[in-house]
PDB file of N, CA and C in Angstrom:
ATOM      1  N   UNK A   1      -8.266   8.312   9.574  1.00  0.00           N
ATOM      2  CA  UNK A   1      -8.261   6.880   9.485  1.00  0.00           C
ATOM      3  C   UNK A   1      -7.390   6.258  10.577  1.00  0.00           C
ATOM      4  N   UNK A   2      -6.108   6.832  10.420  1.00  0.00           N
ATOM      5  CA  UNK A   2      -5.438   6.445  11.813  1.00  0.00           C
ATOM      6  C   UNK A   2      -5.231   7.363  12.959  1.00  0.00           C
ATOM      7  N   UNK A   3      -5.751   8.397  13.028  1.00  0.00           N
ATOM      8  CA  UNK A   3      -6.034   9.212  14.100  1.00  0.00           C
ATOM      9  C   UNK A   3      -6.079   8.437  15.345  1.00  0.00           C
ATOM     10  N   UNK A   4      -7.140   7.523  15.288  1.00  0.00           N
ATOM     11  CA  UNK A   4      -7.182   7.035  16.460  1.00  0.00           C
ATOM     12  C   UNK A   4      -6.766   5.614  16.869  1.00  0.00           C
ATOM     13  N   UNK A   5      -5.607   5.501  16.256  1.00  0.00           N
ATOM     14  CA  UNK A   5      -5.164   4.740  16.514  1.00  0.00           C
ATOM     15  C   UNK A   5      -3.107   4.642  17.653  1.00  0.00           C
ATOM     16  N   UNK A   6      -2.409   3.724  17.984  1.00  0.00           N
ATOM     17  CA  UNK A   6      -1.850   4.358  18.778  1.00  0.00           C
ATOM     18  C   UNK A   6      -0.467   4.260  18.025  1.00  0.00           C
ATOM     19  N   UNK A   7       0.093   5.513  17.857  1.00  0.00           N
ATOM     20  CA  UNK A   7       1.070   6.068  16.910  1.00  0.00           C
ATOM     21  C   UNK A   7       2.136   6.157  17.982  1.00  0.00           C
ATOM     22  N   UNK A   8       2.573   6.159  19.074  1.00  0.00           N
ATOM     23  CA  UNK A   8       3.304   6.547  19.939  1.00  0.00           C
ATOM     24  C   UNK A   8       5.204   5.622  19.451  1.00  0.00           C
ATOM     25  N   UNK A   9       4.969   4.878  18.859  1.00  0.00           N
ATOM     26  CA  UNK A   9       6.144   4.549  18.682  1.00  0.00           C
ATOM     27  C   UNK A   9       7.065   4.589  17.409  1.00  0.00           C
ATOM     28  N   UNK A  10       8.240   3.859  17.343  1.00  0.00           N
ATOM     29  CA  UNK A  10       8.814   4.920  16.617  1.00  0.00           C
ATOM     30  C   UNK A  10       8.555   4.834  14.715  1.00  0.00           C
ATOM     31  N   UNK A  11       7.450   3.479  14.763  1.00  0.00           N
ATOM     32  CA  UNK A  11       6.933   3.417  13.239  1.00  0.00           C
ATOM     33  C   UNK A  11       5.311   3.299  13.453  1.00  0.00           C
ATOM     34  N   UNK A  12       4.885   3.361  12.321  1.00  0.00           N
ATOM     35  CA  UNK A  12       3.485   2.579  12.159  1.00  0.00           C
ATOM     36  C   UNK A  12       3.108   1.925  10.717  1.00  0.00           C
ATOM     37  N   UNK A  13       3.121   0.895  10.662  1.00  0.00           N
ATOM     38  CA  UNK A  13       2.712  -0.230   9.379  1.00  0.00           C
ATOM     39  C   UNK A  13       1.464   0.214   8.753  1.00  0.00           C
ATOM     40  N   UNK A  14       1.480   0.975   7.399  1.00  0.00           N
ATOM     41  CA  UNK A  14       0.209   1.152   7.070  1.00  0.00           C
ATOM     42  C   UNK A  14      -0.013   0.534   5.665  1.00  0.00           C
ATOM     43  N   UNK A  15       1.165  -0.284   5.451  1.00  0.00           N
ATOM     44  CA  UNK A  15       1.214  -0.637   4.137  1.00  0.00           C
ATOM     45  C   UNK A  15       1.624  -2.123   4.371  1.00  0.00           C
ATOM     46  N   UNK A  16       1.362  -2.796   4.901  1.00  0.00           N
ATOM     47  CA  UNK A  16       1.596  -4.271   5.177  1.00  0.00           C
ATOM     48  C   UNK A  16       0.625  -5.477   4.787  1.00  0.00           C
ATOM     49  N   UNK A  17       1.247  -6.100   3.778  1.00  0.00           N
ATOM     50  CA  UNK A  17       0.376  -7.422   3.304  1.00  0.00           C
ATOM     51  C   UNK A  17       0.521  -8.431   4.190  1.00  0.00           C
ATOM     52  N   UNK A  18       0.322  -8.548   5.090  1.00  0.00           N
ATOM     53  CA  UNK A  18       0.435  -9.415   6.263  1.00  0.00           C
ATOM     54  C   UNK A  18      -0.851  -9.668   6.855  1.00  0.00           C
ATOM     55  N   UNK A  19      -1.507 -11.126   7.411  1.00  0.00           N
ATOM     56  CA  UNK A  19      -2.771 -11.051   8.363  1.00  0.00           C
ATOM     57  C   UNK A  19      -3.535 -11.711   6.933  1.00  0.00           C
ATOM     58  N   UNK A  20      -5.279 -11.459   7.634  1.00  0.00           N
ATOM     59  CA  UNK A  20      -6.228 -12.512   6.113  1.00  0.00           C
ATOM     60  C   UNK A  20      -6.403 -11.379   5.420  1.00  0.00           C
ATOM     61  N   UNK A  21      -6.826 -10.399   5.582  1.00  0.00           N
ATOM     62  CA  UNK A  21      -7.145  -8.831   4.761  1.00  0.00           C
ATOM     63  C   UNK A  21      -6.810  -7.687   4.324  1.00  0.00           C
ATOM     64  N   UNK A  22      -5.292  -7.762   4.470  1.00  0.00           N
ATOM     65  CA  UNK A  22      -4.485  -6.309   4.385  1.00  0.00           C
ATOM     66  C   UNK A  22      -5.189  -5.844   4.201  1.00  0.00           C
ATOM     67  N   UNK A  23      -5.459  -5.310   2.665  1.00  0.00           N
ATOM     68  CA  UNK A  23      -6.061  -4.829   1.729  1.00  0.00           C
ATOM     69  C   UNK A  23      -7.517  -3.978   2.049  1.00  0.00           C
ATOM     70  N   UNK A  24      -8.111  -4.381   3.368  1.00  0.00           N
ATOM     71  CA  UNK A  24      -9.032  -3.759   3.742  1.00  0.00           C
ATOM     72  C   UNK A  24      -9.581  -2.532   3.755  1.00  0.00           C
ATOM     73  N   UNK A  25      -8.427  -1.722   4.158  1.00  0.00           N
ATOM     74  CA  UNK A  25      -8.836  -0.574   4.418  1.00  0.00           C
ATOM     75  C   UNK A  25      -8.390   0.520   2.969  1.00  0.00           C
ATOM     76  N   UNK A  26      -8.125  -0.270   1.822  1.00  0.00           N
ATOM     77  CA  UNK A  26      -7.701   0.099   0.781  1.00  0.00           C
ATOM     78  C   UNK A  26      -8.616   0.126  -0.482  1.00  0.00           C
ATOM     79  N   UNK A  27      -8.863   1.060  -1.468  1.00  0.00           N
ATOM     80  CA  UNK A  27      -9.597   0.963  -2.390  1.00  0.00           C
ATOM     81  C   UNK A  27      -8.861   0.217  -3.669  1.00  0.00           C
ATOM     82  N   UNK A  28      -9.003  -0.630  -4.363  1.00  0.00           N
ATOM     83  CA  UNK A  28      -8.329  -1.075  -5.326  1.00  0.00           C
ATOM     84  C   UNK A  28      -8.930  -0.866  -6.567  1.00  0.00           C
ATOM     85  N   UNK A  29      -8.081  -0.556  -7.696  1.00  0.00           N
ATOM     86  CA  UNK A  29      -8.391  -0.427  -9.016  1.00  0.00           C
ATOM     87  C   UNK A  29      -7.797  -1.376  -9.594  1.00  0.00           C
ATOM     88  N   UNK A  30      -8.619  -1.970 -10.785  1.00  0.00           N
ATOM     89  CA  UNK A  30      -7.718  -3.033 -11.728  1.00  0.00           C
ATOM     90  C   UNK A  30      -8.361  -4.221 -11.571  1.00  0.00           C
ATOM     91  N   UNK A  31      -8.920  -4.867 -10.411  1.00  0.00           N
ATOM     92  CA  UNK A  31      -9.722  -6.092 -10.405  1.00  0.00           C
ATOM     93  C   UNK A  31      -8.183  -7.362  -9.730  1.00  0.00           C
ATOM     94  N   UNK A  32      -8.778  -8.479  -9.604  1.00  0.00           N
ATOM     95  CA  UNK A  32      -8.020  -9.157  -8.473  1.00  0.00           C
ATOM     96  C   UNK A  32      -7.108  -9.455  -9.314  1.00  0.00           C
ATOM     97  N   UNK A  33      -7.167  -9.999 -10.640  1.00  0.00           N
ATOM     98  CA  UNK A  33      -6.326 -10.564 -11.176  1.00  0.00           C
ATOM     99  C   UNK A  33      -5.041  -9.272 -11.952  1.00  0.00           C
ATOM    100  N   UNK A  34      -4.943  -8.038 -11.720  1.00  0.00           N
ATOM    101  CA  UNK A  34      -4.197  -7.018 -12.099  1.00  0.00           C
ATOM    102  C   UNK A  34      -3.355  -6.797 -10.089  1.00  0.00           C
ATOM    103  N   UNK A  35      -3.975  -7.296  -9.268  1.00  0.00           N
ATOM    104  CA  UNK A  35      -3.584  -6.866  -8.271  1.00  0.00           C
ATOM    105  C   UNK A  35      -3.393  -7.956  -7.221  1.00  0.00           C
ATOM    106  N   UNK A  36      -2.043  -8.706  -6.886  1.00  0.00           N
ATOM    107  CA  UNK A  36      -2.227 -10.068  -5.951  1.00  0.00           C
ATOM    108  C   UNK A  36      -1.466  -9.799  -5.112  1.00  0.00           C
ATOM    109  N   UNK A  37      -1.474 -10.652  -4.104  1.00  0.00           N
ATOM    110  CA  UNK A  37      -0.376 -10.842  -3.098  1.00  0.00           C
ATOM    111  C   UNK A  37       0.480 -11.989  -3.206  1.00  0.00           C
ATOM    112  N   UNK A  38       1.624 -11.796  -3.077  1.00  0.00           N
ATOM    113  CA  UNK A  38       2.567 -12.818  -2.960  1.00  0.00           C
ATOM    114  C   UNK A  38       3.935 -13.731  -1.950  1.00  0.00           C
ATOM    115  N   UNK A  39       4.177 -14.317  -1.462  1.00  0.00           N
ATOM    116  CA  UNK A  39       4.850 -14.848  -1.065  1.00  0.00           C
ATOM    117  C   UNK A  39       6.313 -14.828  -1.740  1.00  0.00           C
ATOM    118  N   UNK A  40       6.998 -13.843  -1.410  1.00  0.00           N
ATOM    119  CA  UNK A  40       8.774 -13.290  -1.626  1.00  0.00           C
ATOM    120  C   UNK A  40      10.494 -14.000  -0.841  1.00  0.00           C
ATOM    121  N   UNK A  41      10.242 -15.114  -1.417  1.00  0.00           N
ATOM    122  CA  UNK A  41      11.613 -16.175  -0.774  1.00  0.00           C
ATOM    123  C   UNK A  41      12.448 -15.337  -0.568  1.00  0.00           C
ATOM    124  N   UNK A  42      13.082 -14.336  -1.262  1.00  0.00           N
ATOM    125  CA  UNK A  42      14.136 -13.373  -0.964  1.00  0.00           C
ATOM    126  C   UNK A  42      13.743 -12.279   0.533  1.00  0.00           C
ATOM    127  N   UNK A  43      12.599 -11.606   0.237  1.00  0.00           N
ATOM    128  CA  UNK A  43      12.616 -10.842   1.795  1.00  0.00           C
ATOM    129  C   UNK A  43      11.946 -11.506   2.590  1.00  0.00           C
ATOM    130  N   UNK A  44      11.413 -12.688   2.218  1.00  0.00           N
ATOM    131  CA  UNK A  44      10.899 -14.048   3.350  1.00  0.00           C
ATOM    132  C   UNK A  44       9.402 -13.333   3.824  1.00  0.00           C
ATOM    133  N   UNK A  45       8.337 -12.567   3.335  1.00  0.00           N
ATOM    134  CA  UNK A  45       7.297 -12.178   3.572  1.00  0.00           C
ATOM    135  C   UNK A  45       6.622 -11.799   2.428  1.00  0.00           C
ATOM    136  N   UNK A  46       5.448 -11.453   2.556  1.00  0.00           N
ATOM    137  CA  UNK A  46       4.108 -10.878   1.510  1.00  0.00           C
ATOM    138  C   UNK A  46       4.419  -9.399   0.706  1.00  0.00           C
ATOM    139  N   UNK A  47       3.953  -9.692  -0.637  1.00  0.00           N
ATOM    140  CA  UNK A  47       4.599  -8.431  -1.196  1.00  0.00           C
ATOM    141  C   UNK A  47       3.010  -8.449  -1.909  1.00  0.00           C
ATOM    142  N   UNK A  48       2.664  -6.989  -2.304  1.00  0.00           N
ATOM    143  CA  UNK A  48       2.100  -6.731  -3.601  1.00  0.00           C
ATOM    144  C   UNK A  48       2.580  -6.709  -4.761  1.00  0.00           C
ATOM    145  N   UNK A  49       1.500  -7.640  -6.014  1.00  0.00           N
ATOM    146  CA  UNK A  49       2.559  -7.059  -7.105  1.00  0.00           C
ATOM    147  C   UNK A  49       1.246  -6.625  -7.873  1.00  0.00           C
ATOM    148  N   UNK A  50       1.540  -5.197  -8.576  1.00  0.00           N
ATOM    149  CA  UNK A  50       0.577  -4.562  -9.379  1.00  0.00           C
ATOM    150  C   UNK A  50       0.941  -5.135 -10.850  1.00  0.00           C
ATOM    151  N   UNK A  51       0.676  -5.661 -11.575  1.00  0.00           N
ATOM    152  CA  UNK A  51       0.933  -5.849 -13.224  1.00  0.00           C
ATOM    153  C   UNK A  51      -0.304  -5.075 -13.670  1.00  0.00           C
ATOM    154  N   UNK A  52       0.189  -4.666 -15.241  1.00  0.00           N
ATOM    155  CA  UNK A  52      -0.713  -3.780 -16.336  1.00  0.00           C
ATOM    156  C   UNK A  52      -0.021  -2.264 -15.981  1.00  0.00           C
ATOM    157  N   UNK A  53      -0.990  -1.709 -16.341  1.00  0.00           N
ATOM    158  CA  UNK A  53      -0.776  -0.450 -16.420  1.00  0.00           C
ATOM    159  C   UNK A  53      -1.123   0.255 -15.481  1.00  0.00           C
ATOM    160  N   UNK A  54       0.316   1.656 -14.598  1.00  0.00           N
ATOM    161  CA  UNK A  54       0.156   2.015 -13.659  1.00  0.00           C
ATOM    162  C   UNK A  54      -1.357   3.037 -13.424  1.00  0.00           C
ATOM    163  N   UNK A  55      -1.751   3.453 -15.080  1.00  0.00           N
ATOM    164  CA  UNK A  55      -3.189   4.316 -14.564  1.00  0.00           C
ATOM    165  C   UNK A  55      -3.636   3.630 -14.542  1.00  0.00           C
ATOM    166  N   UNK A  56      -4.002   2.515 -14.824  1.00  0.00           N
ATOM    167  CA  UNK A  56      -5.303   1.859 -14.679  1.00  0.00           C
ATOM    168  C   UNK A  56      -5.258   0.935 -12.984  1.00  0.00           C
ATOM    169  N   UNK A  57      -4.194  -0.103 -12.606  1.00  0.00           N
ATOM    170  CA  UNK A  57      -4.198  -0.723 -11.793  1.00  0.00           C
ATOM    171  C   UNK A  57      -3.792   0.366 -10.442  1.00  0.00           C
ATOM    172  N   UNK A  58      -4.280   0.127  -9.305  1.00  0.00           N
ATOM    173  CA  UNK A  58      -3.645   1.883  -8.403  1.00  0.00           C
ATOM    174  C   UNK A  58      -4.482   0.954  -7.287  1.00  0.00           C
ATOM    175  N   UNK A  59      -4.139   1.333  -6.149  1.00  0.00           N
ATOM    176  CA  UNK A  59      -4.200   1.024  -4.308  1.00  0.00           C
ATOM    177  C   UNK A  59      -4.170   2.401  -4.151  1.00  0.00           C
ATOM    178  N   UNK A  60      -5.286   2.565  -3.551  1.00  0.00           N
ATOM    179  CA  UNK A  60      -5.740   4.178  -2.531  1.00  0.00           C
ATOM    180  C   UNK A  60      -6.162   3.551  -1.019  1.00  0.00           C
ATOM    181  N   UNK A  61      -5.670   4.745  -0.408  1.00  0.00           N
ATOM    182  CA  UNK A  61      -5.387   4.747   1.128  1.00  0.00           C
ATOM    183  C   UNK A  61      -5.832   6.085   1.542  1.00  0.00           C
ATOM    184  N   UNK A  62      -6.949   6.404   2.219  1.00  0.00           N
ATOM    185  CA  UNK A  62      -8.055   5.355   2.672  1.00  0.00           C
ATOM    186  C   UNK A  62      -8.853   5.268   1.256  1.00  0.00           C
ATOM    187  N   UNK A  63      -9.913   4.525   1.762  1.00  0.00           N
ATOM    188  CA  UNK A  63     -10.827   4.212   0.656  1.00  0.00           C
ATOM    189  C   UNK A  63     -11.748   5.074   0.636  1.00  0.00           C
ATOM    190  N   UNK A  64     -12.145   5.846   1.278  1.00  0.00           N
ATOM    191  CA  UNK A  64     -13.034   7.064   1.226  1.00  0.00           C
ATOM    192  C   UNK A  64     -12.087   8.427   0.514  1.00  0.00           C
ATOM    193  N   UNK A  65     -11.673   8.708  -0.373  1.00  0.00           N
ATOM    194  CA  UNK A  65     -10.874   9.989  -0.580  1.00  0.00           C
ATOM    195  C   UNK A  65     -11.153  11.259   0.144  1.00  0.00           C
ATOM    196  N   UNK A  66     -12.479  11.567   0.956  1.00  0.00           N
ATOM    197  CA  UNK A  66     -12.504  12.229   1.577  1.00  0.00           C
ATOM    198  C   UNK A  66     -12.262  12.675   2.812  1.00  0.00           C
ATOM    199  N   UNK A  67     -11.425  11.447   3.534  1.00  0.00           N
ATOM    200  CA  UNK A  67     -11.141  10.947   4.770  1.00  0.00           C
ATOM    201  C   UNK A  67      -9.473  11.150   4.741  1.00  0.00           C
ATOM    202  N   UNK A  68      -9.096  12.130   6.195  1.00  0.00           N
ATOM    203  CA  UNK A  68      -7.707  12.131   6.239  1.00  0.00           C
ATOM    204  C   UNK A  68      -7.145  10.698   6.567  1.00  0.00           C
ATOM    205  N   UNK A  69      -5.917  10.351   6.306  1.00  0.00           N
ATOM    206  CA  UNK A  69      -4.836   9.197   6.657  1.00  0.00           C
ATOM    207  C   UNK A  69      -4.932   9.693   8.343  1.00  0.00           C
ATOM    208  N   UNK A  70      -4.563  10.570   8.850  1.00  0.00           N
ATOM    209  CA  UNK A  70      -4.431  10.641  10.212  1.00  0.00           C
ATOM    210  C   UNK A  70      -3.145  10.291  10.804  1.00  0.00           C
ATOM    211  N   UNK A  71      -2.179  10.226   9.931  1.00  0.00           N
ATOM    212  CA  UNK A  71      -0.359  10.081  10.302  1.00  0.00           C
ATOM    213  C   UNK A  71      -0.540  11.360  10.950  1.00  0.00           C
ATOM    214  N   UNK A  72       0.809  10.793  12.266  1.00  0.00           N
ATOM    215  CA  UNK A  72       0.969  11.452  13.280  1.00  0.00           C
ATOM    216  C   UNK A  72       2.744  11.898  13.347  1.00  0.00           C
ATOM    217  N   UNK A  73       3.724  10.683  12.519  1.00  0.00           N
ATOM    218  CA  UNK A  73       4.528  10.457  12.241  1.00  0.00           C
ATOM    219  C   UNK A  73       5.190  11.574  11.354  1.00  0.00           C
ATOM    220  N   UNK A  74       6.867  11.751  11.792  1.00  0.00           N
ATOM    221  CA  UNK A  74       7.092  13.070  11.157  1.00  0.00           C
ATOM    222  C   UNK A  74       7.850  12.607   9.587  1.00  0.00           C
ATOM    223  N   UNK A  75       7.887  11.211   9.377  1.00  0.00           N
ATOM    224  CA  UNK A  75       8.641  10.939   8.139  1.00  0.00           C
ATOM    225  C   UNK A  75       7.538   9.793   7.234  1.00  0.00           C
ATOM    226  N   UNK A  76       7.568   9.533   6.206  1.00  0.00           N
ATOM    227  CA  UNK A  76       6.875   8.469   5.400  1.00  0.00           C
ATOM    228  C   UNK A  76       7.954   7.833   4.661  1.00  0.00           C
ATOM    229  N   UNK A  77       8.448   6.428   4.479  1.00  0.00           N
ATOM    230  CA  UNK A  77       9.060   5.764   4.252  1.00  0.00           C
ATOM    231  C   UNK A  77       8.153   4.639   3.162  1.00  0.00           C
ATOM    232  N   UNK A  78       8.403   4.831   2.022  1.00  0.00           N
ATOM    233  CA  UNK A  78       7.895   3.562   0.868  1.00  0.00           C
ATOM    234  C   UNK A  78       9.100   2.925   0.326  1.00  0.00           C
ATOM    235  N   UNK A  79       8.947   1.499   0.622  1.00  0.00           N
ATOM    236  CA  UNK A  79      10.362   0.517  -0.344  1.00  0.00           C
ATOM    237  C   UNK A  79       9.279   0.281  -1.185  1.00  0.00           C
ATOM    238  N   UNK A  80      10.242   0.336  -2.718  1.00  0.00           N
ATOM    239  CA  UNK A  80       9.250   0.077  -3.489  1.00  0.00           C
ATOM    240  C   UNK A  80      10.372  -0.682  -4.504  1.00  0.00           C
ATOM    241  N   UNK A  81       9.701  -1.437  -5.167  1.00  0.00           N
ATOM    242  CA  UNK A  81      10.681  -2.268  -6.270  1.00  0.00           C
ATOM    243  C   UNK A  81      10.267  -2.445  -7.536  1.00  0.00           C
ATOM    244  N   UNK A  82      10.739  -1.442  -8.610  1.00  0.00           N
ATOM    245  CA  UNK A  82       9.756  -1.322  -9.728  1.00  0.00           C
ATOM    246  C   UNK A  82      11.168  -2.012 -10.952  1.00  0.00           C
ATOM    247  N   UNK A  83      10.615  -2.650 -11.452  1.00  0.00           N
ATOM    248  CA  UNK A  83      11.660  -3.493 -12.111  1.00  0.00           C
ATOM    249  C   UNK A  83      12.162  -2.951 -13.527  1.00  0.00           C
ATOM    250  N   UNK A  84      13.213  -3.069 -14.118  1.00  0.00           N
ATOM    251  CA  UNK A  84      13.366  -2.029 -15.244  1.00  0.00           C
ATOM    252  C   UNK A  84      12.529  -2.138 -16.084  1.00  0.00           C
ATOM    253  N   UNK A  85      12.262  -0.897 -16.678  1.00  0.00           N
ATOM    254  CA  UNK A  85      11.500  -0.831 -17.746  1.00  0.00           C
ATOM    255  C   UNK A  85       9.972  -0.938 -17.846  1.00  0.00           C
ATOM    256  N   UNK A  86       9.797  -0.833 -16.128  1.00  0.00           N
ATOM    257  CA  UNK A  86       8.411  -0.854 -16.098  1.00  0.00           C
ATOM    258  C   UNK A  86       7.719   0.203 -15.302  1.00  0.00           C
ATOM    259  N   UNK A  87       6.498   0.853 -15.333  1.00  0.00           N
ATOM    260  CA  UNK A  87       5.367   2.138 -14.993  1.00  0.00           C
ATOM    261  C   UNK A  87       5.746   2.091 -13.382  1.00  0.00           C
ATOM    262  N   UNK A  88       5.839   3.040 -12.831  1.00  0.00           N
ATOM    263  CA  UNK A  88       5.550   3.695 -11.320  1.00  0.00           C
ATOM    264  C   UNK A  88       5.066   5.297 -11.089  1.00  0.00           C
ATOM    265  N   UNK A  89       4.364   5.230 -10.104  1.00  0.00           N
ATOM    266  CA  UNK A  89       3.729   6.331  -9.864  1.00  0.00           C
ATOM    267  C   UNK A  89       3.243   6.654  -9.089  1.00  0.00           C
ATOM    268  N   UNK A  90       3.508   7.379  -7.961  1.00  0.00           N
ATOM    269  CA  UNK A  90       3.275   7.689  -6.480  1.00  0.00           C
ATOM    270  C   UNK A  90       2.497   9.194  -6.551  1.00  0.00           C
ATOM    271  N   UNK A  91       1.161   9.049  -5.301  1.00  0.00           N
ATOM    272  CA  UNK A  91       0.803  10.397  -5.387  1.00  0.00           C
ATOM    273  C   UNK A  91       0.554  10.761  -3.944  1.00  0.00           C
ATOM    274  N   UNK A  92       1.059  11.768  -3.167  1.00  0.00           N
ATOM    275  CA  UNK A  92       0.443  11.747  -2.022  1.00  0.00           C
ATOM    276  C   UNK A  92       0.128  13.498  -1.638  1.00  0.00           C
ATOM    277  N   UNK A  93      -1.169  13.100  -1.264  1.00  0.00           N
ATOM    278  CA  UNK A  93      -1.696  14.675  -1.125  1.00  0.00           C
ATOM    279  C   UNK A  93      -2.207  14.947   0.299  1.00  0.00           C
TER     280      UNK A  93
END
């Protein structure tokens, strides 16, 4: 997916709600209203927020599961902000 794209520096944004479509190249579960984008006064940019339940609501990258990511990059970095008392669940294969 990002194979061919140009990785040469020292990050690459593959998780950014920024622009008209982030979300594009992403498969979504849960339907629009389990999954929005938002406007965050505190880090002053676009956040996802998943509500419901973490099996059911889920963002896959790429949207083909049969298709490598194509990171070239030797580290993966996720900020993630899961608020107390509520579902998280990361899978990466």
């Amino acid at each position: 997916m990002f194979k061919n794209e140009y990785q040469g520096g020292a990050v690459v944004d593959i998780f950014s709600a920024q622009g008209n479509d982030p979300v594009a190249k992403w498969k979504l579960y849960g339907g629009q209203k389990a999954i929005k984008k938002e406007f965050d006064k505190e880090i002053k940019g676009f956040v996802y927020i998943l509500e419901g339940s973490s099996q059911k609501n889920k963002m896959q990258m790429p949207k083909d599961s049969r298709m490598p990511l194509g990171l070239s990059q030797r580290f993966l970095i996720l900020q993630v902000y899961v608020p107390l008392g509520k579902d998280f669940s990361t899978e990466l294969m």
